[in-house]
Protein backbone atom coordinates (compact mmCIF):
# COMPACT_ATOMS: atom_id res chain seq x y z
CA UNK A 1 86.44 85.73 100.14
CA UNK A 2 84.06 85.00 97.53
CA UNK A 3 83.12 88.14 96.81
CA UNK A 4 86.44 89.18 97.14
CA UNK A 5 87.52 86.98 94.00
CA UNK A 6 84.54 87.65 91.55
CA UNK A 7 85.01 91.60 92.46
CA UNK A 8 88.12 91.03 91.32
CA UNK A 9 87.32 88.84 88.14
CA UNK A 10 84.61 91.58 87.47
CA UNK A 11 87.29 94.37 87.45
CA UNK A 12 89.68 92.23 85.53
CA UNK A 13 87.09 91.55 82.46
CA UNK A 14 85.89 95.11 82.57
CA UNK A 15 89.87 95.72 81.86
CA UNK A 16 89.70 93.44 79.06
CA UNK A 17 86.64 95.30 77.17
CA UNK A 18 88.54 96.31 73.95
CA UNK A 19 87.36 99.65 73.25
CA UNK A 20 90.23 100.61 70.32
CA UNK A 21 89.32 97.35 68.47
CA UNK A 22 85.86 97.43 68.85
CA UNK A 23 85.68 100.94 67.38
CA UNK A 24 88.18 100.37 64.26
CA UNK A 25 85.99 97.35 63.72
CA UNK A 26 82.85 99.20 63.28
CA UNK A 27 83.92 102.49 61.75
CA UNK A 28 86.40 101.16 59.71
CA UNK A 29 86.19 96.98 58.81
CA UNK A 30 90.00 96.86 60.20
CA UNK A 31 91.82 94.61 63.30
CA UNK A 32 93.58 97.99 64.16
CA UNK A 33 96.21 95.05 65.95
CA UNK A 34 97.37 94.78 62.05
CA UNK A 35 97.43 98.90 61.29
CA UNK A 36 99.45 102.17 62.43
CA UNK A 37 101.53 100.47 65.33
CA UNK A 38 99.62 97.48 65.84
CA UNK A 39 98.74 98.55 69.60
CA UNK A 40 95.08 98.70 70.81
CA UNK A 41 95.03 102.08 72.51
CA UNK A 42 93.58 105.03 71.19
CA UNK A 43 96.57 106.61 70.11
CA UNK A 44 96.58 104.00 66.78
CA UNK A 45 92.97 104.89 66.67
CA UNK A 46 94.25 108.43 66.18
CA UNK A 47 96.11 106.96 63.49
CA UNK A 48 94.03 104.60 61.85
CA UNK A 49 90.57 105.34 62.41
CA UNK A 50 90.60 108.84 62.87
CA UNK A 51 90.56 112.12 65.92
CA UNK A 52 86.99 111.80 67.36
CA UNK A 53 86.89 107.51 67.42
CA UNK A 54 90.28 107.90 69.44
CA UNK A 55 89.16 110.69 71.91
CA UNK A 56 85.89 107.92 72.69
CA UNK A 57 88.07 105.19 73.24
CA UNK A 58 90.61 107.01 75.69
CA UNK A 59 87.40 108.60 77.33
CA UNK A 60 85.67 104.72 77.70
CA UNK A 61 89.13 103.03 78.80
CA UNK A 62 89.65 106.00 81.32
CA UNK A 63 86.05 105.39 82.78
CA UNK A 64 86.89 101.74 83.00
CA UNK A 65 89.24 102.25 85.43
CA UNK A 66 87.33 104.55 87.31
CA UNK A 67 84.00 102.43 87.00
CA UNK A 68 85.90 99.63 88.59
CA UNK A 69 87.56 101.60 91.68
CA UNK A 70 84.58 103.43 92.24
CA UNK A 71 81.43 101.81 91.73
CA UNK A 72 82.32 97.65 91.95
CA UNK A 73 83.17 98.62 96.44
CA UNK A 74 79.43 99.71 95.81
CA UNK A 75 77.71 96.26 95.34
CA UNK A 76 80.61 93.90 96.88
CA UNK A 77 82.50 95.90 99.44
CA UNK A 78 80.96 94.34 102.77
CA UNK A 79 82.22 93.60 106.04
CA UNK A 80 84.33 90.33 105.43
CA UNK A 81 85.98 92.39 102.87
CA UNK A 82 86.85 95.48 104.90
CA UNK A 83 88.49 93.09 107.58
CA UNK A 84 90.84 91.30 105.28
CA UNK A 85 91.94 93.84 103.02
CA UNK A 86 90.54 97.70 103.91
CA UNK A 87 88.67 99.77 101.43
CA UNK A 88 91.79 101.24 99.72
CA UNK A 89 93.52 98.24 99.80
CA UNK A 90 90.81 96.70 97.82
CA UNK A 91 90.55 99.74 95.53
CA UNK A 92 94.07 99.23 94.66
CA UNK A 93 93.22 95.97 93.92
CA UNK A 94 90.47 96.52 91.64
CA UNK A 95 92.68 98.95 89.96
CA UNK A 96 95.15 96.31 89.45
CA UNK A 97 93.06 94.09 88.22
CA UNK A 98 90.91 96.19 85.48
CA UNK A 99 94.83 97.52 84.55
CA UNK A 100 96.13 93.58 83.89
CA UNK A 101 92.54 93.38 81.96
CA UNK A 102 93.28 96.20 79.67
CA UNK A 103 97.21 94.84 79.37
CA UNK A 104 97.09 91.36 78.64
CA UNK A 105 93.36 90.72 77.81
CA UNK A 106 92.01 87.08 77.78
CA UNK A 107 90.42 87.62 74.65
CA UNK A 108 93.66 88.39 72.35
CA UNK A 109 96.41 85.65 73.87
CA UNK A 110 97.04 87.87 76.79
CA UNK A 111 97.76 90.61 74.79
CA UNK A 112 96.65 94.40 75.27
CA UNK A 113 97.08 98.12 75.13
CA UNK A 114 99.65 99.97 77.07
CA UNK A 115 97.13 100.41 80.16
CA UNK A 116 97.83 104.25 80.02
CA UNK A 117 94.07 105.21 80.01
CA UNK A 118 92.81 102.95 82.20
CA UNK A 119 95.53 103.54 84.53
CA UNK A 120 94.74 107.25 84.44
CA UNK A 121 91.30 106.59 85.32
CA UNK A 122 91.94 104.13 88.46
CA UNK A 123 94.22 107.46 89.51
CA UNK A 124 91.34 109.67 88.81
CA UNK A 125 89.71 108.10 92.04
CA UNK A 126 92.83 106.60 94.09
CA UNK A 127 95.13 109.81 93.76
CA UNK A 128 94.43 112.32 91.96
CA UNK A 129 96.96 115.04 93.25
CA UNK A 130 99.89 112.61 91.57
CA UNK A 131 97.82 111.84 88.78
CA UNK A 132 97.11 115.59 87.73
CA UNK A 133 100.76 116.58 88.67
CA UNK A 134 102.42 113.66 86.19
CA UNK A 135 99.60 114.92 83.73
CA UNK A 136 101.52 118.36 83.59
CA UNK A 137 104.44 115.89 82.92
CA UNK A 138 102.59 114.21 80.29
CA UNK A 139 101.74 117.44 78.29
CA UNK A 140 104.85 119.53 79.01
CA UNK A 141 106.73 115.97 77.28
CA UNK A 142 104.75 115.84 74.65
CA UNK A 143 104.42 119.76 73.59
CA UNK A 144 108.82 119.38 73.56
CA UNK A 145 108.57 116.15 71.78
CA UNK A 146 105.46 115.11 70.09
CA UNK A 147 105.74 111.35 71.03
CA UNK A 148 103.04 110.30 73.08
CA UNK A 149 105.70 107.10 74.08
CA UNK A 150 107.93 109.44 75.25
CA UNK A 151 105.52 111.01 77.55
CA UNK A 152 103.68 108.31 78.64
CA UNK A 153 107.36 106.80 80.13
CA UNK A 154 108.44 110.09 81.34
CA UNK A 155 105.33 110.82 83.55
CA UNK A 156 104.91 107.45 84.61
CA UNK A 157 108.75 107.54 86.25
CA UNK A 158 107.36 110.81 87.72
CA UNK A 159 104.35 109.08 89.37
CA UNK A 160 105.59 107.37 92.12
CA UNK A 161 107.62 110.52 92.98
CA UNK A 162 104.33 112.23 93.46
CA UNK A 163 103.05 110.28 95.44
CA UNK A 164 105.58 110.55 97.85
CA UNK A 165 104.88 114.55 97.69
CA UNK A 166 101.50 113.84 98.54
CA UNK A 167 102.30 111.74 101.37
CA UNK A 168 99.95 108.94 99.89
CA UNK A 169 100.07 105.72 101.65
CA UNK A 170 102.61 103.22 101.66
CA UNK A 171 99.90 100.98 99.48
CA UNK A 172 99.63 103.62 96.71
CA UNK A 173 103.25 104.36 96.91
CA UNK A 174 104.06 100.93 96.05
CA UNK A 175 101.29 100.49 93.52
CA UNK A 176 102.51 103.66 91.65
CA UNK A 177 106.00 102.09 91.79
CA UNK A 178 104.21 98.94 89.94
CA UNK A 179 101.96 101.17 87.12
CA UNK A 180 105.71 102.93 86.46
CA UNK A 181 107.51 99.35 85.59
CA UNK A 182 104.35 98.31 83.94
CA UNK A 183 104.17 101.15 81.88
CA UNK A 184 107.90 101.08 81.04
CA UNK A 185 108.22 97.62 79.92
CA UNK A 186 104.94 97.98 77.98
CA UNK A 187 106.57 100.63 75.95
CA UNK A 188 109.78 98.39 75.47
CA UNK A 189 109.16 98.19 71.27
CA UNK A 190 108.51 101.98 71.81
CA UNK A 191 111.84 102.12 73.26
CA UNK A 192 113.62 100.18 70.75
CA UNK A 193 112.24 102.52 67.77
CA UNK A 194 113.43 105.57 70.01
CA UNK A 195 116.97 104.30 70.31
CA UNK A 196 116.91 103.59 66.32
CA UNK A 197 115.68 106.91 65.33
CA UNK A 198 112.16 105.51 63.99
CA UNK A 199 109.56 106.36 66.63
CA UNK A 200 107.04 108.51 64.75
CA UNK A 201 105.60 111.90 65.84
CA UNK A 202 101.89 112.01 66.46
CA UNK A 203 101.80 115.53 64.35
């Protein structure tokens, strides 16, 4: 069980590395938490700092949730493990935990990105047939709309479909189930601008 809990912690602080504010930091001198839409993602990165800063930091928060599905089972994953929980069981874990790191990180009052990356990178190793399906979501959204909010909701209601298409198990099912009301309430200020009129086009 010890192993079991600092895997976990592990994955949780990986979550919290903040790639968007660590980049607008160092390219720019700004707390990209005060500038663009004051979320640390690399969509405000887009905005702020600038196209190739904001295609790093969705490429390093997408490996951070892949890094912790795949590689932390690597060095902890042992026999007292497998018996109490099950290799994807404790995948799904880790993915929830690097996820909470990324969306309410210790190191700004529990507060954090949207978890889209990240979440897209735990996918990349835990299902990738529903991740790549609500990717065709994402972009066929976005190319009608230009709002990345928009899309991001949209294809995260889709995901938990898809993984009922790909007859995943009953584990991912439900964790899909959580990333979609995660991701939804995340994008709650999103949703207010949308209702007003004011959310902003990314072109």
């Amino acid at each position: 069980m010890i192993d079991l809990v600092i895997s976990l912690i592990v994955a949780y602080f990986i979550g919290c590395i903040p790639t968007s504010f660590i980049l607008a930091k160092i390219l720019k001198g700004k707390d990209i938490r005060r500038h663009g839409s004051g979320n640390i993602g690399a969509t405000n990165v887009f905005r702020v700092v600038g196209k190739l800063p904001a295609l790093f930091a969705l490429l390093v928060d997408v490996f951070k949730g892949s890094f912790a599905v795949l590689f932390i089972p690597e060095i902890f994953f042992n026999n007292a493990i497998g018996v109490t929980t099950g290799l994807e069981l404790y995948r799904i874990l880790l993915g929830f935990f690097v996820i909470s790191g990324h969306v309410w990180n210790i190191f700004f009052r529990m507060r954090g990105g949207k978890g889209v990356a990240t979440t897209a990178g735990v996918l990349l190793v835990l299902a990738p047939g529903p991740l790549a399906a609500s990717f065709i979501v994402w972009i066929t959204v976005f190319l009608l709309f230009r709002i990345v909010s928009v899309a991001s909701i949209v294809s995260g209601i889709f995901l938990p479909v898809f993984a009922l298409v790909f007859h995943d198990s009953i584990y991912l099912i439900l964790f899909c189930v959580f990333l979609c009301i995660i991701g939804t309430y995340k994008h709650k200020a999103n949703i207010k601008r949308l209702l007003r009129g004011e959310e902003k086009k990314l072109f």
